[in-house]
C-alpha atoms as a PDB file:
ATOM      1  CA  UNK A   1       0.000   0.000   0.000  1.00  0.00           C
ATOM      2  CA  UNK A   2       1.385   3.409  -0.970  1.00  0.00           C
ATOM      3  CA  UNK A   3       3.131   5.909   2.210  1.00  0.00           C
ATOM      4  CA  UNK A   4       1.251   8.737   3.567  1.00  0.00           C
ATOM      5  CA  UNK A   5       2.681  11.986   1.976  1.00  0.00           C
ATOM      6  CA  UNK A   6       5.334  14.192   4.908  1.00  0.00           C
ATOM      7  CA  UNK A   7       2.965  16.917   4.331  1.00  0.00           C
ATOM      8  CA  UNK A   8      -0.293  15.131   5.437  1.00  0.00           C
ATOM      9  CA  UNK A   9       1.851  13.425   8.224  1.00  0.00           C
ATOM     10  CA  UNK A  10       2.984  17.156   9.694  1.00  0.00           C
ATOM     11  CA  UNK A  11      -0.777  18.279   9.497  1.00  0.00           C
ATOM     12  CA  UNK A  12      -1.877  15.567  11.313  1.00  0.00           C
ATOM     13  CA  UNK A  13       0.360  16.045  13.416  1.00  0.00           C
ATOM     14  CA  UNK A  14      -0.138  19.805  14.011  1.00  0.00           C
ATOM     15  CA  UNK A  15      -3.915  18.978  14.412  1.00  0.00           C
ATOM     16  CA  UNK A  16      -3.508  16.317  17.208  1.00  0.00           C
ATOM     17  CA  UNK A  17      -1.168  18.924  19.154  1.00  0.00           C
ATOM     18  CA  UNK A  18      -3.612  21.974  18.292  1.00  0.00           C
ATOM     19  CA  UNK A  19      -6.574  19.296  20.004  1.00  0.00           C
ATOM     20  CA  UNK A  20      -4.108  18.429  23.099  1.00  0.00           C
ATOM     21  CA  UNK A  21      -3.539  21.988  23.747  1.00  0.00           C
ATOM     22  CA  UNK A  22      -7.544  22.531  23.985  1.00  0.00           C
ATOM     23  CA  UNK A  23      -7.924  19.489  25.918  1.00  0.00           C
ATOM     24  CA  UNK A  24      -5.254  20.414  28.118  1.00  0.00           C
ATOM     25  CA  UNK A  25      -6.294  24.398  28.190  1.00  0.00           C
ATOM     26  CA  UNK A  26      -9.990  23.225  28.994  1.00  0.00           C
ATOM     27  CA  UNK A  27      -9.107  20.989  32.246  1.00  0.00           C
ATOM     28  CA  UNK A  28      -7.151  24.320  33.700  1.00  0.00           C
ATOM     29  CA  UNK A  29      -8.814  25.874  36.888  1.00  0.00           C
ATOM     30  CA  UNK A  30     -10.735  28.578  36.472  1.00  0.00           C
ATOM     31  CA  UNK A  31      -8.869  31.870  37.767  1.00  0.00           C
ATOM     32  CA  UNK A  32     -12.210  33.940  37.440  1.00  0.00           C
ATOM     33  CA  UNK A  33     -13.072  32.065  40.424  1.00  0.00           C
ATOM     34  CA  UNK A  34     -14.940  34.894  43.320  1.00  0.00           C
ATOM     35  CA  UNK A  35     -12.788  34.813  46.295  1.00  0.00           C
ATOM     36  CA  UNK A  36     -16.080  33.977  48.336  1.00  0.00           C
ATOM     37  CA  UNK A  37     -15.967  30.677  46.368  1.00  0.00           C
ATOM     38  CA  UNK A  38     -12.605  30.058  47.451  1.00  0.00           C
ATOM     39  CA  UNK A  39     -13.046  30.902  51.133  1.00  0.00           C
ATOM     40  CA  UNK A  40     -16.053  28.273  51.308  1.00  0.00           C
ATOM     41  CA  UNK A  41     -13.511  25.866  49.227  1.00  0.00           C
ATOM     42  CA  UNK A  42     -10.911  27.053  52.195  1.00  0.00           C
ATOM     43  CA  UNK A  43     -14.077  26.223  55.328  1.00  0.00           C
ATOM     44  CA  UNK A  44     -14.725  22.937  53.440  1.00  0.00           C
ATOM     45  CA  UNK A  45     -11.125  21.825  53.394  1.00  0.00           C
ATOM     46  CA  UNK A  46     -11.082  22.634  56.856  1.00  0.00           C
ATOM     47  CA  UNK A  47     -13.937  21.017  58.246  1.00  0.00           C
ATOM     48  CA  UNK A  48     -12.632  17.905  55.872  1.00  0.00           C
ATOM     49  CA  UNK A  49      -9.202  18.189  57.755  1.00  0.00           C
ATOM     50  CA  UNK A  50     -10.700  17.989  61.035  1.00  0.00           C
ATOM     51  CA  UNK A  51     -13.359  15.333  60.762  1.00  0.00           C
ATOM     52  CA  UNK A  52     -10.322  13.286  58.624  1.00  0.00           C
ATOM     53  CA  UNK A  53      -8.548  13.366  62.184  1.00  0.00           C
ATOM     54  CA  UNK A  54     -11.832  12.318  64.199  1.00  0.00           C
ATOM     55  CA  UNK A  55     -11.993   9.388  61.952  1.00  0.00           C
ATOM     56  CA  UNK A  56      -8.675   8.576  62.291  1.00  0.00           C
ATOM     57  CA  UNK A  57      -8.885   8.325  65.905  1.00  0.00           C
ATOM     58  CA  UNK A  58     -11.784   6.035  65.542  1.00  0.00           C
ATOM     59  CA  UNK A  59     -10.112   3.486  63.043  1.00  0.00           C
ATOM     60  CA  UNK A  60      -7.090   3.364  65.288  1.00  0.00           C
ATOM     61  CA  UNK A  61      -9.635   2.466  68.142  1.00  0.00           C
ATOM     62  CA  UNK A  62     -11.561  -0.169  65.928  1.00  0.00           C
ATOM     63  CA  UNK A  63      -8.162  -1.929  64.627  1.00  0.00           C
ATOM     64  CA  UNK A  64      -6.459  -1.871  67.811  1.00  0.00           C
ATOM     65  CA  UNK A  65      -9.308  -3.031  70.409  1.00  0.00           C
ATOM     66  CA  UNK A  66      -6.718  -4.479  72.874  1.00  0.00           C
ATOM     67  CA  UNK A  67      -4.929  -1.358  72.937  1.00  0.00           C
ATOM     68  CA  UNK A  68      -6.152  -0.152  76.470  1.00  0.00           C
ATOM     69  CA  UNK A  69      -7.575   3.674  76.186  1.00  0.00           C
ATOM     70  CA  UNK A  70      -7.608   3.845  80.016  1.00  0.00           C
ATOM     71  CA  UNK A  71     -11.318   4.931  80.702  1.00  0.00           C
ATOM     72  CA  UNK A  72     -11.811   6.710  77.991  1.00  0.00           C
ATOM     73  CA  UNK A  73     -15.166   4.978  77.079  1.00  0.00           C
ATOM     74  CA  UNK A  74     -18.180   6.787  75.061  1.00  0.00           C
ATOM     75  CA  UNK A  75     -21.941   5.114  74.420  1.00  0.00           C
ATOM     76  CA  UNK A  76     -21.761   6.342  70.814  1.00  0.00           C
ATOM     77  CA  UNK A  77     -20.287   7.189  67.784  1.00  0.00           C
ATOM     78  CA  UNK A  78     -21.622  10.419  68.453  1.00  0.00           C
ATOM     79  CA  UNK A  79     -20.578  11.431  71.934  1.00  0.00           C
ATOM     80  CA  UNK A  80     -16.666  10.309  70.673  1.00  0.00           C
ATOM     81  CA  UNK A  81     -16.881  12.640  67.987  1.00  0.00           C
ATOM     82  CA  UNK A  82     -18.316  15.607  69.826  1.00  0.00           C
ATOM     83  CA  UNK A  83     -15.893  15.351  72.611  1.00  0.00           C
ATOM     84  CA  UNK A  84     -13.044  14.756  70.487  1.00  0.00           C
ATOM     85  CA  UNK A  85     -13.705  18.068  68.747  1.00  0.00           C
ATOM     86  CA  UNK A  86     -13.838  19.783  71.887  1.00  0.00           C
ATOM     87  CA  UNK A  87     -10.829  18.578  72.981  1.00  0.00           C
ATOM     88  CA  UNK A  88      -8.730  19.100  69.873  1.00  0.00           C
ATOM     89  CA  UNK A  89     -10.343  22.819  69.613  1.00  0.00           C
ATOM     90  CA  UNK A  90      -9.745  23.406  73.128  1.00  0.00           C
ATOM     91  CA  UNK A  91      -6.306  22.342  73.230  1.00  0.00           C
ATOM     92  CA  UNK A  92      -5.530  23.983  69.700  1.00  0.00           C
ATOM     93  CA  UNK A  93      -7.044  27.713  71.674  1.00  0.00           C
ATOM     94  CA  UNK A  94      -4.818  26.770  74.467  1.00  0.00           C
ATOM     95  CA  UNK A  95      -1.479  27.198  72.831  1.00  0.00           C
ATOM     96  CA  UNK A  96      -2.309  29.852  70.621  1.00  0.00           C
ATOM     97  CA  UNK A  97      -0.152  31.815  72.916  1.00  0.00           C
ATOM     98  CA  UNK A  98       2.996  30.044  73.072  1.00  0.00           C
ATOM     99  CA  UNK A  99       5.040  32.442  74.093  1.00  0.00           C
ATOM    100  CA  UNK A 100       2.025  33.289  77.542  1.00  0.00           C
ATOM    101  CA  UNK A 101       3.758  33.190  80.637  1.00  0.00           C
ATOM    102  CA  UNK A 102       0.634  33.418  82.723  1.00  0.00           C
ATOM    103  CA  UNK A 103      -1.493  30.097  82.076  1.00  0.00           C
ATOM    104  CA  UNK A 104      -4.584  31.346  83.353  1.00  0.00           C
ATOM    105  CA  UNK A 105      -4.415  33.557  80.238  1.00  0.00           C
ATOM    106  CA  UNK A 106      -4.041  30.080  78.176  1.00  0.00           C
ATOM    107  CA  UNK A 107      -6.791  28.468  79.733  1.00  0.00           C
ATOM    108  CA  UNK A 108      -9.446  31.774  79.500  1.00  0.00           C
ATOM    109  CA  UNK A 109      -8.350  32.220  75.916  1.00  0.00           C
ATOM    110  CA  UNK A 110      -9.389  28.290  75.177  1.00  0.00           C
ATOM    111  CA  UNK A 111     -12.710  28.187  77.363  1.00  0.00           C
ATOM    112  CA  UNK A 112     -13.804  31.815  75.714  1.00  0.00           C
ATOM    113  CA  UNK A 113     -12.898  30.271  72.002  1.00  0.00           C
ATOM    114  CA  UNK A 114     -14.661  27.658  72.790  1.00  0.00           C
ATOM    115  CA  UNK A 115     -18.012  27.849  74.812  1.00  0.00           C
ATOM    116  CA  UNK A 116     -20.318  28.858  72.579  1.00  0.00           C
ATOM    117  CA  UNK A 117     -19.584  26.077  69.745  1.00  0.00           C
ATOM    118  CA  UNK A 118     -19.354  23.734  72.401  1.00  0.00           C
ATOM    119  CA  UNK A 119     -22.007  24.925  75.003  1.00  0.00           C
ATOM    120  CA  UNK A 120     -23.274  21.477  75.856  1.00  0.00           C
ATOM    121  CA  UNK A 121     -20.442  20.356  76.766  1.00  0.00           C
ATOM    122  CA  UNK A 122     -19.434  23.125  78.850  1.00  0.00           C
ATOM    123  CA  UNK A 123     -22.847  22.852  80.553  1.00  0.00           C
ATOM    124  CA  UNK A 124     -23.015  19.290  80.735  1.00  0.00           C
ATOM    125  CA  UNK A 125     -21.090  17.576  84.002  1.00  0.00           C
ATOM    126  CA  UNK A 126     -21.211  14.185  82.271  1.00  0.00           C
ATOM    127  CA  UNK A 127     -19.644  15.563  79.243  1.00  0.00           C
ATOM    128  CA  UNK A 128     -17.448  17.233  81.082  1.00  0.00           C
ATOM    129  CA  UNK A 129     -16.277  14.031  82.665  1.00  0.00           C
ATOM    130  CA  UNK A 130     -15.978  12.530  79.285  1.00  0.00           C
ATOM    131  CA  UNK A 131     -13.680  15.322  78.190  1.00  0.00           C
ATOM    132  CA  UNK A 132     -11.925  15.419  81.225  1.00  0.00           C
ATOM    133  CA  UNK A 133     -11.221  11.337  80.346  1.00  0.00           C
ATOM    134  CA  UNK A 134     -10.166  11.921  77.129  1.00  0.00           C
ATOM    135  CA  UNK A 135      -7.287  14.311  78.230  1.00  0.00           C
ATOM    136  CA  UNK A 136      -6.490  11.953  80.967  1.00  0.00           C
ATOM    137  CA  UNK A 137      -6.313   9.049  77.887  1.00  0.00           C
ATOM    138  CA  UNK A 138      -4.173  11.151  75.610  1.00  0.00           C
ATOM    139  CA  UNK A 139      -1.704  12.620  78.891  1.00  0.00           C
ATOM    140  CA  UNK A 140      -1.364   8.508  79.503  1.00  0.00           C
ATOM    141  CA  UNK A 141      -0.738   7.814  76.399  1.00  0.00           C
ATOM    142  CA  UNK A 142       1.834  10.351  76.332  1.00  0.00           C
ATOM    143  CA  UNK A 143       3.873   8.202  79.226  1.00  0.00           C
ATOM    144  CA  UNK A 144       3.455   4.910  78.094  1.00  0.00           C
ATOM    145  CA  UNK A 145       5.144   5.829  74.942  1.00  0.00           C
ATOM    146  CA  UNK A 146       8.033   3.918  74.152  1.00  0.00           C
ATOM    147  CA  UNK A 147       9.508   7.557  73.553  1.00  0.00           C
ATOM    148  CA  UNK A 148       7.575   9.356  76.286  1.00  0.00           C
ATOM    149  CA  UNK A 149       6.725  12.461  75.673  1.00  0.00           C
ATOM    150  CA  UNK A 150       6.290  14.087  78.909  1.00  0.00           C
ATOM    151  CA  UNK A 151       6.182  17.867  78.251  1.00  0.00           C
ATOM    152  CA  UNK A 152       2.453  16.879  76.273  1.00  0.00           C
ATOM    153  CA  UNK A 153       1.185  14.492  79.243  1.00  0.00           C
ATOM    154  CA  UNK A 154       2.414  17.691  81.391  1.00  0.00           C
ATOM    155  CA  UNK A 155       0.003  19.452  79.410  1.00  0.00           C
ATOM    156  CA  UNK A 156      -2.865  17.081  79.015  1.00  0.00           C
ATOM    157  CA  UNK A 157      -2.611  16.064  82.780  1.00  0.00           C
ATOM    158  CA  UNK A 158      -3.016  20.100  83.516  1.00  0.00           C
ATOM    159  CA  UNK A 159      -6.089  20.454  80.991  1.00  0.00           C
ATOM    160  CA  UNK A 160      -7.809  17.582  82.621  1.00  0.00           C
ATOM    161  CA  UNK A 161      -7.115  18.965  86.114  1.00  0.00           C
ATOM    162  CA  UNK A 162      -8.793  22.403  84.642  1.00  0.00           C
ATOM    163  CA  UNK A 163     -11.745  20.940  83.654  1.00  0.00           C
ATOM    164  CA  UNK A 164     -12.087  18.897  86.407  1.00  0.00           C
ATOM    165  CA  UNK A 165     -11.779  22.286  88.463  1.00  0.00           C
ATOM    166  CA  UNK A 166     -14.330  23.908  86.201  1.00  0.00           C
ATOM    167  CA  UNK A 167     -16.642  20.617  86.577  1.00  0.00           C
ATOM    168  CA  UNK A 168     -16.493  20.750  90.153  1.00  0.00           C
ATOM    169  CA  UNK A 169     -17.193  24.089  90.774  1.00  0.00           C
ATOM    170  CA  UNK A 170     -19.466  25.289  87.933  1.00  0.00           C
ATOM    171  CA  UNK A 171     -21.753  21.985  87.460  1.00  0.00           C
ATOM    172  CA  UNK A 172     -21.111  19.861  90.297  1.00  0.00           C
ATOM    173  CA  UNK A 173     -21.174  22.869  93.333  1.00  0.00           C
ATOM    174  CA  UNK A 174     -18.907  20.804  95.516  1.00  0.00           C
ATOM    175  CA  UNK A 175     -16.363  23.713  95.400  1.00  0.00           C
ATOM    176  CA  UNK A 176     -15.640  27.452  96.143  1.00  0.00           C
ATOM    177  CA  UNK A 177     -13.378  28.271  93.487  1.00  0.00           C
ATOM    178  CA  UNK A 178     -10.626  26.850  90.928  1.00  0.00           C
ATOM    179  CA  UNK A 179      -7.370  25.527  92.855  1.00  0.00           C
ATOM    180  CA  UNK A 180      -4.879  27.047  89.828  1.00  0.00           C
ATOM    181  CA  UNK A 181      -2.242  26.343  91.820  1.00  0.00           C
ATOM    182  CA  UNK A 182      -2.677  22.833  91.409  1.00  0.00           C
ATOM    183  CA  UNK A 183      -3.203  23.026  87.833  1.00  0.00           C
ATOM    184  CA  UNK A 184       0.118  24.428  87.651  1.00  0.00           C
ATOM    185  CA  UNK A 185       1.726  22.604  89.548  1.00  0.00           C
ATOM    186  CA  UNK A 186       0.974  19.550  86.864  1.00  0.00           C
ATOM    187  CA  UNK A 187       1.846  21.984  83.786  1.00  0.00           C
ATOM    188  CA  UNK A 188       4.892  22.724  84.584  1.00  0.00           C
ATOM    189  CA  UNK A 189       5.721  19.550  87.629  1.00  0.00           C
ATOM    190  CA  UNK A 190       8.391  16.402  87.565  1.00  0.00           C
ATOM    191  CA  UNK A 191       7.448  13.055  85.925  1.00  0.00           C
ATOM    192  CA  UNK A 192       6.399  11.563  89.254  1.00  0.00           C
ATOM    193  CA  UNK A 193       3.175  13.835  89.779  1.00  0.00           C
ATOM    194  CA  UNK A 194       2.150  13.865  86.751  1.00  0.00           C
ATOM    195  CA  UNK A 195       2.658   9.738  86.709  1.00  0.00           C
ATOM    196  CA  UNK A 196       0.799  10.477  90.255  1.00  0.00           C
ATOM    197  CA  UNK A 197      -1.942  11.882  88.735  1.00  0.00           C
ATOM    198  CA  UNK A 198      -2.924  10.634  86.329  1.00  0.00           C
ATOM    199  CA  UNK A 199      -2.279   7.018  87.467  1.00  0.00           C
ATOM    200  CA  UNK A 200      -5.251   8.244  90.170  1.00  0.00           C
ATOM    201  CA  UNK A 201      -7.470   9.192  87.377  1.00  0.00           C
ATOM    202  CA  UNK A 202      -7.294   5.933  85.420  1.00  0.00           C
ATOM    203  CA  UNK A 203      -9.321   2.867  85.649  1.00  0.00           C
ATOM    204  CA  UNK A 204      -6.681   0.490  84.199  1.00  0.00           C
ATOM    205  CA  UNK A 205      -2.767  -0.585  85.522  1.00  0.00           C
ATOM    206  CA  UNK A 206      -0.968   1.022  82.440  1.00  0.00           C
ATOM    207  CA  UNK A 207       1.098   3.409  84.628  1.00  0.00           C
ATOM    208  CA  UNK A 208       1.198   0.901  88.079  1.00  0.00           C
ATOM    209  CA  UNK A 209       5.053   0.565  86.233  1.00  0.00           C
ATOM    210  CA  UNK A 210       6.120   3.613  85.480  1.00  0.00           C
ATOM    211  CA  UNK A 211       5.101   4.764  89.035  1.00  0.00           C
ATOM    212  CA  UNK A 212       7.460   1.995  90.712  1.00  0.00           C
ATOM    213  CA  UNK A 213      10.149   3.995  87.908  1.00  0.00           C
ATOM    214  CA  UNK A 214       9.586   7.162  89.119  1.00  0.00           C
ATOM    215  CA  UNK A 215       8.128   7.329  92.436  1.00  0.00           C
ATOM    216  CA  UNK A 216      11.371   7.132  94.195  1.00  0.00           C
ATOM    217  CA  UNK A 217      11.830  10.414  92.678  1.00  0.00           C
ATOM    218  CA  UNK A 218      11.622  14.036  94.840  1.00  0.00           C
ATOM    219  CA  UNK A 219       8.247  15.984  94.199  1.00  0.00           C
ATOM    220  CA  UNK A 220       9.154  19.264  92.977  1.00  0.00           C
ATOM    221  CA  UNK A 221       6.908  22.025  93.332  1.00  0.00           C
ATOM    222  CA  UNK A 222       7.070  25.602  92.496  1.00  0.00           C
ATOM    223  CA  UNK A 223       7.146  28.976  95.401  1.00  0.00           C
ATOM    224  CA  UNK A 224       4.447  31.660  94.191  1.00  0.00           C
ATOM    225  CA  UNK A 225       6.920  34.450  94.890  1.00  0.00           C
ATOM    226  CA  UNK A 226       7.854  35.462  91.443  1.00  0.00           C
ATOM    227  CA  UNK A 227      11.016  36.989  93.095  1.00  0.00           C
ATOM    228  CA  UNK A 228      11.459  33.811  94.897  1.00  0.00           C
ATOM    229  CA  UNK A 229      15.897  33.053  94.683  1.00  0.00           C
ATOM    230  CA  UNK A 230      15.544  29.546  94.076  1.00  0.00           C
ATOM    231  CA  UNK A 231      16.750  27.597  90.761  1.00  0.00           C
ATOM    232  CA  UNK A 232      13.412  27.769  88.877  1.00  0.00           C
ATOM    233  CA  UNK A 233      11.567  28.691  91.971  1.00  0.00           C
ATOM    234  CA  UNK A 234      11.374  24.885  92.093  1.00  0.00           C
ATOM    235  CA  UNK A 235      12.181  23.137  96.038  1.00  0.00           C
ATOM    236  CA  UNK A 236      10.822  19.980  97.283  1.00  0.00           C
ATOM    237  CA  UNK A 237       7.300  19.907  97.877  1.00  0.00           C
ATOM    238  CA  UNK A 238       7.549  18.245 101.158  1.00  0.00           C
ATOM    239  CA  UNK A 239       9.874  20.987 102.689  1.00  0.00           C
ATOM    240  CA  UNK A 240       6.762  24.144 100.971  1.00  0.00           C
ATOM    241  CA  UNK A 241       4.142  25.673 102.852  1.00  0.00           C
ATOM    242  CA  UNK A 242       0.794  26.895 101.777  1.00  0.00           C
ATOM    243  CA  UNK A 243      -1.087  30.107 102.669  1.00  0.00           C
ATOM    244  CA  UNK A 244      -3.673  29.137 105.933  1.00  0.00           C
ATOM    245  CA  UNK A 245      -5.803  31.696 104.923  1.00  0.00           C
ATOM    246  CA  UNK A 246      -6.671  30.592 101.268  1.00  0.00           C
ATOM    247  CA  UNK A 247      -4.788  27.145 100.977  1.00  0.00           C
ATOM    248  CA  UNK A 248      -4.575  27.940  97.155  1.00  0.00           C
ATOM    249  CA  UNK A 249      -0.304  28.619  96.922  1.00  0.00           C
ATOM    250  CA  UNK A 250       2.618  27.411  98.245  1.00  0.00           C
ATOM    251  CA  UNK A 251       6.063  28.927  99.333  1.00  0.00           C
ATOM    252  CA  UNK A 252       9.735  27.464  99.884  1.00  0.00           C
ATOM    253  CA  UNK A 253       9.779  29.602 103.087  1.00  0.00           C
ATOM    254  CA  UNK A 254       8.113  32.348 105.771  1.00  0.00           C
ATOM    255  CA  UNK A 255      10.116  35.176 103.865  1.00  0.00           C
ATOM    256  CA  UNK A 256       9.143  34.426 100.486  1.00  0.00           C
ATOM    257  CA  UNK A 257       5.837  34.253 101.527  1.00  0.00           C
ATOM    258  CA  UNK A 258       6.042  37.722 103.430  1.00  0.00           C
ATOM    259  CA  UNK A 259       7.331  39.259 100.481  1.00  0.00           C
ATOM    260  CA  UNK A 260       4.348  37.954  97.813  1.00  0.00           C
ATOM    261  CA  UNK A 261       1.531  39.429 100.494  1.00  0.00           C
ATOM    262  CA  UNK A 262       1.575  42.478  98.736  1.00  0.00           C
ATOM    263  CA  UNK A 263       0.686  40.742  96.175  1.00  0.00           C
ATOM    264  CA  UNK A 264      -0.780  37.625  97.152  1.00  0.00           C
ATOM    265  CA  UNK A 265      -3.522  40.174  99.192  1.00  0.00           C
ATOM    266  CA  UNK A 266      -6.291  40.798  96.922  1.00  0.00           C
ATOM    267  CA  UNK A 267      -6.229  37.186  95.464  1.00  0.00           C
ATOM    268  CA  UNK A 268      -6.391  35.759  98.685  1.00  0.00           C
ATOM    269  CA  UNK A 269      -8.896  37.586 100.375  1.00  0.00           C
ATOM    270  CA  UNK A 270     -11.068  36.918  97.207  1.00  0.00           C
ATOM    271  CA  UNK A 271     -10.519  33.529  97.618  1.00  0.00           C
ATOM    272  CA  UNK A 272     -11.824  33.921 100.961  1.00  0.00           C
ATOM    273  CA  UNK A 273     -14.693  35.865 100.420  1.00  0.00           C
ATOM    274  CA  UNK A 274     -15.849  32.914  97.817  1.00  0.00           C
ATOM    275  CA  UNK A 275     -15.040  29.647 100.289  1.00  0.00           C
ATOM    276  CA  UNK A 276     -17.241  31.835 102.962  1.00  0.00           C
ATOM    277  CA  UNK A 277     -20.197  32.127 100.203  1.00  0.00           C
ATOM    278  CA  UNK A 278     -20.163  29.007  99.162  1.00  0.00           C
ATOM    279  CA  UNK A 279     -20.069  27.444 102.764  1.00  0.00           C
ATOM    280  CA  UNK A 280     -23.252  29.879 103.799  1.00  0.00           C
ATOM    281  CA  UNK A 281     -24.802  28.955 100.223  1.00  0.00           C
ATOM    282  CA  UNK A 282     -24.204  24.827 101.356  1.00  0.00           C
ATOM    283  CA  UNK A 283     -25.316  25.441 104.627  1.00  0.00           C
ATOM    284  CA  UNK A 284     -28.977  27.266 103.322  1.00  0.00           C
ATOM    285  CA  UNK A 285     -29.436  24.332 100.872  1.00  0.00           C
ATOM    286  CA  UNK A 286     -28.747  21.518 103.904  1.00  0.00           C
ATOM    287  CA  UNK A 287     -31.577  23.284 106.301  1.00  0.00           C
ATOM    288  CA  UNK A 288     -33.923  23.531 102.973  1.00  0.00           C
ATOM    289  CA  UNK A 289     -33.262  19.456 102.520  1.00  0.00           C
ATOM    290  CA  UNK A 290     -33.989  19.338 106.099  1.00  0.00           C
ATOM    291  CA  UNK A 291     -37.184  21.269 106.187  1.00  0.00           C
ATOM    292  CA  UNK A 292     -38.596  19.122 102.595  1.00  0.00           C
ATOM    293  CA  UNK A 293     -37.595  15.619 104.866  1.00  0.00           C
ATOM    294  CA  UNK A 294     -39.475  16.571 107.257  1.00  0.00           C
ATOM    295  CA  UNK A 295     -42.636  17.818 105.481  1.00  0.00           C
ATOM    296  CA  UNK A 296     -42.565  14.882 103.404  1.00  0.00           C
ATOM    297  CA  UNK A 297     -42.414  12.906 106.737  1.00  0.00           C
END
């Protein structure tokens, strides 16, 4: 059969690149897109990001079932993804400051960026417990580790302790006020009270070894005298002593805590002034229970 002429060849050829070029041309993005379009495209990648990470905590869950997640139990599907959204948006708020030397900032700046998207929760002492557990899970995973990372369970153990001060006070009314001291004292404390504490808030024995690792070790706690001379301000916490008045901070010694009064003053006789409400308000409610008991009887 005779050879296609070298001119027909070449216009085929031109053609098929002139119909690549179109093909390629016409599967281009638009770039007369409205940047409203491509905020919502932003939200949706977003929102696709974060429930990507909810499900991956649940298929790490499903395919490791004997991996122990140390009372971190939920009745649904449901309740696991609400309350791992509020924990991942709560703890993403909380270290929006890095560079925050006062953690009560941290933790207003988290609860304020977060209560209104998650106002059940907040209002809610049972989900509250359930969030509280799931910082307790992630602060234990953090230990058991084979690479422990203990700066995070330093952090998740302080978060729990926060909401379980907020819990307490707020929802359940079996306290005056926040202890921040204590919550502090677990944010920035040695590996043997976090192990401490969170091996108290866990239903299972994955920490019962690292506590016989690390319980021989001194307690280190931290003097509320920001002047205080110490290394750190850190000294053992069996050798500190606590204000008598509000039992909410500790010292390394009488001067140090002679020098904070100043400052310690107005905190302290707030703190006060709450305990002494909420006693009078607990003692009210106990003679109302009283009187109802005995009109019922």
């Amino acid at each position: 059969s005779a050879m296609p002429s070298r001119k027909k060849a070449k216009g085929k050829s031109r053609k098929a690149a002139k119909e690549a070029a179109k093909e390629e041309e016409a599967a281009k993005p638009s770039t007369t897109a409205p940047a409203a379009a491509a905020n919502q495209q932003q939200e949706s990648l977003n929102a696709q990001m974060q429930q990507l990470l909810i499900n991956t905590l649940m298929d790490e869950c499903r395919k490791k079932e004997e991996q122990c997640r140390h009372g971190f139990i939920t009745d649904s599907h449901k309740d696991f993804e609400e309350i791992t959204k509020f924990a991942l948006a709560f703890n993403n708020k909380f270290w929006e400051e890095p560079d925050s030397t006062n953690l009560g900032d941290c933790f207003e700046i988290a609860l304020r960026s977060t209560w209104d998207e998650f106002y059940d929760v907040w209002n809610s002492a049972t989900k509250m417990d359930l969030a509280i557990s799931c910082f307790t899970w992630a602060g234990t995973n953090d230990i058991v580790l084979e690479d422990g990372h203990i700066e995070e369970a330093n952090a998740n153990a302080a978060i729990a302790s926060y909401l379980e001060e907020c819990n307490a006070m707020h929802l359940r009314k079996t306290q005056a006020s926040i202890n921040s001291a204590k919550t502090a004292e677990l944010f920035r404390g040695d590996e043997h009270t976090v192990v401490k504490y969170l091996r108290k808030k866990i239903p299972c024995s994955c920490l019962d070894k690292k506590y016989k690792e690390v319980k021989s070790m001194a307690r280190m706690g931290s003097c509320y005298n920001p002047n205080c001379s110490l290394p750190y301000q850190k000294i053992e916490r069996s050798r500190m002593l606590y204000c008598t008045r509000c039992s909410q901070v500790n010292y390394c010694s009488p001067e140090c805590q002679k020098a904070d009064w100043n400052i310690h003053k107005e905190d302290c006789l707030g703190y006060m002034k709450e305990k002494a409400n909420f006693e009078k308000k607990q003692t009210a409610d106990s003679s109302d229970d009283t009187v109802r008991e005995i009109l019922v009887f």
